[in-house]
Protein backbone atom coordinates (compact mmCIF):
# COMPACT_ATOMS: atom_id res chain seq x y z
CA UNK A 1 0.84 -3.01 12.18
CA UNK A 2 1.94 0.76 13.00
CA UNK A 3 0.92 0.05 16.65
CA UNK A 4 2.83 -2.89 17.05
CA UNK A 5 6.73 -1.58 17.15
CA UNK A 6 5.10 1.84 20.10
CA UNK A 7 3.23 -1.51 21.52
CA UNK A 8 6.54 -3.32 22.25
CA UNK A 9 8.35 -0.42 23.49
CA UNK A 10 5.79 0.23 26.22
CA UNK A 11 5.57 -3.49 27.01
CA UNK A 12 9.69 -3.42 27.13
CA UNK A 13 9.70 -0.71 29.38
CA UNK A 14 7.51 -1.78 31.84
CA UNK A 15 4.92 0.97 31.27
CA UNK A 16 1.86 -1.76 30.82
CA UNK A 17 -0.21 -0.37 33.65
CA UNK A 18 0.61 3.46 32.68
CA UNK A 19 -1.30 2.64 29.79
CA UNK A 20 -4.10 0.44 30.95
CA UNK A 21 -6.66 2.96 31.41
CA UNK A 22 -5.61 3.53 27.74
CA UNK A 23 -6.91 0.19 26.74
CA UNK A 24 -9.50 -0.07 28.53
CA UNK A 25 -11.16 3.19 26.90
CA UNK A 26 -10.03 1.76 23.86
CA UNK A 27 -12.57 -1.06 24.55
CA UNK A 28 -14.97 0.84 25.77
CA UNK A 29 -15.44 3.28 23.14
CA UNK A 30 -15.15 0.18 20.59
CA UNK A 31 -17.89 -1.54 22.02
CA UNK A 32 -20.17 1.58 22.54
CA UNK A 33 -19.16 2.86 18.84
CA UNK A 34 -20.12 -0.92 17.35
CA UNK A 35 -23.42 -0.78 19.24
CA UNK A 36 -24.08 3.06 18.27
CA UNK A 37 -22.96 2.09 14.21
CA UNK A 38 -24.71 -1.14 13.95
CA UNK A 39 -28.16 0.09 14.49
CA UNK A 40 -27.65 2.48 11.48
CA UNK A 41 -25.08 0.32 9.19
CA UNK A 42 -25.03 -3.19 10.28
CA UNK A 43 -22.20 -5.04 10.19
CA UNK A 44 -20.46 -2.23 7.99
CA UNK A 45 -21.40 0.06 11.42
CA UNK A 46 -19.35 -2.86 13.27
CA UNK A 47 -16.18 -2.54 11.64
CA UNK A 48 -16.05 1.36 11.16
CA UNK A 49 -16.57 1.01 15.26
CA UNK A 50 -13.56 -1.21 14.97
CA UNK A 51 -11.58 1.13 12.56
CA UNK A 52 -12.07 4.50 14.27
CA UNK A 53 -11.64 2.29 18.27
CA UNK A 54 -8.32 0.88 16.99
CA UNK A 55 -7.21 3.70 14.94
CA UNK A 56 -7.43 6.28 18.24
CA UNK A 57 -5.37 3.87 20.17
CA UNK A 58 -2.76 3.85 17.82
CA UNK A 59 -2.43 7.70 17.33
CA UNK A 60 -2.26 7.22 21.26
CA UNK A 61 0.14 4.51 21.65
CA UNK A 62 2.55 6.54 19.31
CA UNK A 63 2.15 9.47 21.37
CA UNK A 64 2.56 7.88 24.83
CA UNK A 65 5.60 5.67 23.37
CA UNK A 66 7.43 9.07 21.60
CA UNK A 67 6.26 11.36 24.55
CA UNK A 68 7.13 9.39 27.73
CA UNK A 69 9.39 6.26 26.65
CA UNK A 70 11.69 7.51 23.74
CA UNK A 71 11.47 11.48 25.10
CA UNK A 72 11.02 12.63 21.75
CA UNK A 73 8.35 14.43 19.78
CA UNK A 74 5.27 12.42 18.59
CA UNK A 75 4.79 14.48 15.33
CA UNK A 76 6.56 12.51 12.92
CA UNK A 77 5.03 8.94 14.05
CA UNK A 78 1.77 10.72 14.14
CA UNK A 79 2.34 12.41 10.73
CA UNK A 80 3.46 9.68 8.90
CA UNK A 81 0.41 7.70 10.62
CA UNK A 82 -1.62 10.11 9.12
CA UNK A 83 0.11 9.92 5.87
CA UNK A 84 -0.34 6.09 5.74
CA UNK A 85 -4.37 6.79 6.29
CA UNK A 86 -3.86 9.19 3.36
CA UNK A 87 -2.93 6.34 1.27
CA UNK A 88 -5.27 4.03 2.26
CA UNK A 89 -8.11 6.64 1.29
CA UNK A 90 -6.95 7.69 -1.55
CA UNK A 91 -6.33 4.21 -2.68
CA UNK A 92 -9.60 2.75 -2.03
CA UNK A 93 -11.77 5.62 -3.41
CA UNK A 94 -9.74 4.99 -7.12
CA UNK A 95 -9.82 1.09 -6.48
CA UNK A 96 -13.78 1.73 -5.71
CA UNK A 97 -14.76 3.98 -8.89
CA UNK A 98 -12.26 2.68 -11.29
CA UNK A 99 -13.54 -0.99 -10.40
CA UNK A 100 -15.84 -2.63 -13.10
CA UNK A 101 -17.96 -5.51 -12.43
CA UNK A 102 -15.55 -8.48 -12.79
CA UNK A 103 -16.84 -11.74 -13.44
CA UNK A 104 -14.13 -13.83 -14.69
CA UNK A 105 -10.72 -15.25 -12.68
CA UNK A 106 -8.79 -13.83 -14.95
CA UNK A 107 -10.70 -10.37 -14.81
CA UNK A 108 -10.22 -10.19 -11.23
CA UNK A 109 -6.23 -10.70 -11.61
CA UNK A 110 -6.29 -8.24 -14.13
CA UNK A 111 -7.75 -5.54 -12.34
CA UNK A 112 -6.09 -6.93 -8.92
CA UNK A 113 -2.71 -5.66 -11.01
CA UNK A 114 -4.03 -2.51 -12.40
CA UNK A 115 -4.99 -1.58 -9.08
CA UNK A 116 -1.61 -2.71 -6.85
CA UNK A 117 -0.16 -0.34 -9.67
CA UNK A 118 -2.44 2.73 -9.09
CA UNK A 119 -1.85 2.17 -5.85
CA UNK A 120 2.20 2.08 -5.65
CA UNK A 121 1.85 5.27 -7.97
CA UNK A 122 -0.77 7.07 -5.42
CA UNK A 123 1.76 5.77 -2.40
CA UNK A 124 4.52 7.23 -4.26
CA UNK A 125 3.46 10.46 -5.07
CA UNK A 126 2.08 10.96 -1.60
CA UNK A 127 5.40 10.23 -0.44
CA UNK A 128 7.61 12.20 -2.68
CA UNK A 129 5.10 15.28 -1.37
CA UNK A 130 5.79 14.44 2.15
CA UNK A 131 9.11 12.78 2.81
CA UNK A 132 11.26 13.63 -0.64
CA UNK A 133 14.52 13.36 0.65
CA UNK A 134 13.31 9.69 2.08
CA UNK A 135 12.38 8.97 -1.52
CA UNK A 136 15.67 10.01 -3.08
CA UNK A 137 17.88 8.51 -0.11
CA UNK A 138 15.41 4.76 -1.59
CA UNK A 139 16.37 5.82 -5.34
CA UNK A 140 20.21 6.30 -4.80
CA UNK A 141 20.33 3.01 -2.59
CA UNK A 142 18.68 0.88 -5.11
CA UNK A 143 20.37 2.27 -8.25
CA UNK A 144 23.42 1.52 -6.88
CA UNK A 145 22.93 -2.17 -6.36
């Protein structure tokens, strides 16, 4: 989804076969990285193949999009790429070890709350750290409606 906006402004501006070569490493290395992964992980080798193909490309795609299209600096795409990753980490790891074993529907909506709430708490923290004024700017524009 962080692609998709860099992915339209390159298609927009005509810039598909600057970037070609672009994809087609990004296929390449997805296919050799599944290959490489699966031998040692199975299908879990597949989809980190997947994850780390697709995840390149989009650092990438930000960067060509910023660099060459928009004629700005990629850093705070990138950064707040990398901040989103953060998140998703972070997230996952306390999702992972705070999960118990759930057996019950209503067990698994309990803890399916618990956990969207760590995780708005984890994605707000993270972003107070990095982008404060972002998170005040949010705060005065809802508390005024």
């Amino acid at each position: 989804i962080a692609r998709l906006p860099a992915q339209q402004i390159i298609n927009v501006a005509g810039h598909f076969r600057e970037t070609r070569s672009r994809a087609i490493i990004e296929a390449t290395s997805c296919l050799l990285l599944q290959l490489i992964f699966v031998r040692v992980l199975g299908l879990n080798g597949v989809l980190i193949g997947v994850s780390l193909s697709l995840g390149w490309r989009c650092v990438d795609i930000l960067w060509y999009a910023n660099k060459f299209i928009l004629m700005r600096s990629p850093k705070h795409s990138v950064l707040r790429l990398v901040k989103a990753a953060i998140i998703v980490c972070i997230t996952s790891y306390t999702s992972i070890i705070l999960l118990p074993n759930i057996e019950t529907w209503t067990q698994w909506v309990s803890w399916a709350f618990a956990v969207s709430f760590a995780a708005f708490i984890i994605m707000f923290i993270i972003n107070l750290i990095f982008e404060p004024k972002r998170i005040f700017l949010y705060a005065q524009k809802l508390l005024r409606r």
